[in-house]
Protein backbone atom coordinates (compact mmCIF):
# COMPACT_ATOMS: atom_id res chain seq x y z
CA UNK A 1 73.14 96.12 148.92
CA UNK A 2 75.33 96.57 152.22
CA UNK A 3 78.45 97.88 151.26
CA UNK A 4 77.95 99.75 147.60
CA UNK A 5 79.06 103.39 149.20
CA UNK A 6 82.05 101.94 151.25
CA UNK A 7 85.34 103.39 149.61
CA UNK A 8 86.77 100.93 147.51
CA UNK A 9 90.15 101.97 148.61
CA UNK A 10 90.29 103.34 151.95
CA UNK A 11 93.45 104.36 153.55
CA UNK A 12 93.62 104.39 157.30
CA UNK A 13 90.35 105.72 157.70
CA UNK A 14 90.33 108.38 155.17
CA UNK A 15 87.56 107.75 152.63
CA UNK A 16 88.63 109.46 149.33
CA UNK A 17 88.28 108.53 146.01
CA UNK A 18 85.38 106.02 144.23
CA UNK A 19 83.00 104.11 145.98
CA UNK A 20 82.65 100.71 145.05
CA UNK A 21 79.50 101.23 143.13
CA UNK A 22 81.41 103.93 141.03
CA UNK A 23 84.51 101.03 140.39
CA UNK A 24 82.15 98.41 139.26
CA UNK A 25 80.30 100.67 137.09
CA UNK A 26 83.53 102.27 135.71
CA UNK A 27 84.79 98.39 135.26
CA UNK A 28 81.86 97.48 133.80
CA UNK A 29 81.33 100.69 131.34
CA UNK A 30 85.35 99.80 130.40
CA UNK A 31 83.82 95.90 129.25
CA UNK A 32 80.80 97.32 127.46
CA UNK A 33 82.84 100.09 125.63
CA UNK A 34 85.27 97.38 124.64
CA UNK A 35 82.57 95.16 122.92
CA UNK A 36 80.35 98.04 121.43
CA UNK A 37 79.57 96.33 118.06
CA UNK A 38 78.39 93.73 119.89
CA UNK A 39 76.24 95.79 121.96
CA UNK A 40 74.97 97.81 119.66
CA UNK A 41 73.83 94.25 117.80
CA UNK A 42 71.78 93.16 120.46
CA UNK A 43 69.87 96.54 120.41
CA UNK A 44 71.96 99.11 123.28
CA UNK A 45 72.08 102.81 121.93
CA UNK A 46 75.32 104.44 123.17
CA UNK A 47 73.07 106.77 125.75
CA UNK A 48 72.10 102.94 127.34
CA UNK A 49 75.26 101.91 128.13
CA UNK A 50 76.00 104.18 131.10
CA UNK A 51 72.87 102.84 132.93
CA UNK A 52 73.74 99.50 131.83
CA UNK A 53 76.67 99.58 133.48
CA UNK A 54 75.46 101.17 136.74
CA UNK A 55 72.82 98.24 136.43
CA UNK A 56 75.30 95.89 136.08
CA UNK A 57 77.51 97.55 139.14
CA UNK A 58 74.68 96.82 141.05
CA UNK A 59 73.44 93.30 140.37
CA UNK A 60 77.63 92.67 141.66
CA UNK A 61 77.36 94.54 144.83
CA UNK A 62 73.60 92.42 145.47
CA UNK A 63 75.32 89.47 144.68
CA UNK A 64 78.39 90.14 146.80
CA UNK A 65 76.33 90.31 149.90
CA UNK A 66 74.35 87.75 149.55
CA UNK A 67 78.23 86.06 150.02
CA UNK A 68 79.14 88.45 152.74
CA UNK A 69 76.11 88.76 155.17
């Protein structure tokens, strides 16, 4: 994972703000919230889907570079 602390919108030069890991995960957190039945069928607790989603933020940025290097 190359780039998962690089700002993911940086503005001349000044990093503030989320990462990109903290975007994905928030993006992906925002999917699994808006599906939770359907979680919660295939055996998530509520306290799993924050880690899920950092999981998830993760197996993106891997896969990204893989792309990019």
């Amino acid at each position: 994972m190359t780039n998962r602390n690089d700002p993911a919108f940086p503005n001349e030069g000044k990093y503030e703000g989320l990462t990109k890991r903290e975007l994905f995960a928030a993006m992906a957190m925002q999917g699994l919230l808006s599906n939770l039945q359907e979680i919660r069928k295939e055996g998530f607790k509520d306290s799993d889907i924050e880690d899920y989603a950092v999981i998830r933020a993760d197996s993106l940025l891997r896969k990204l570079g893989e792309y990019h290097d």
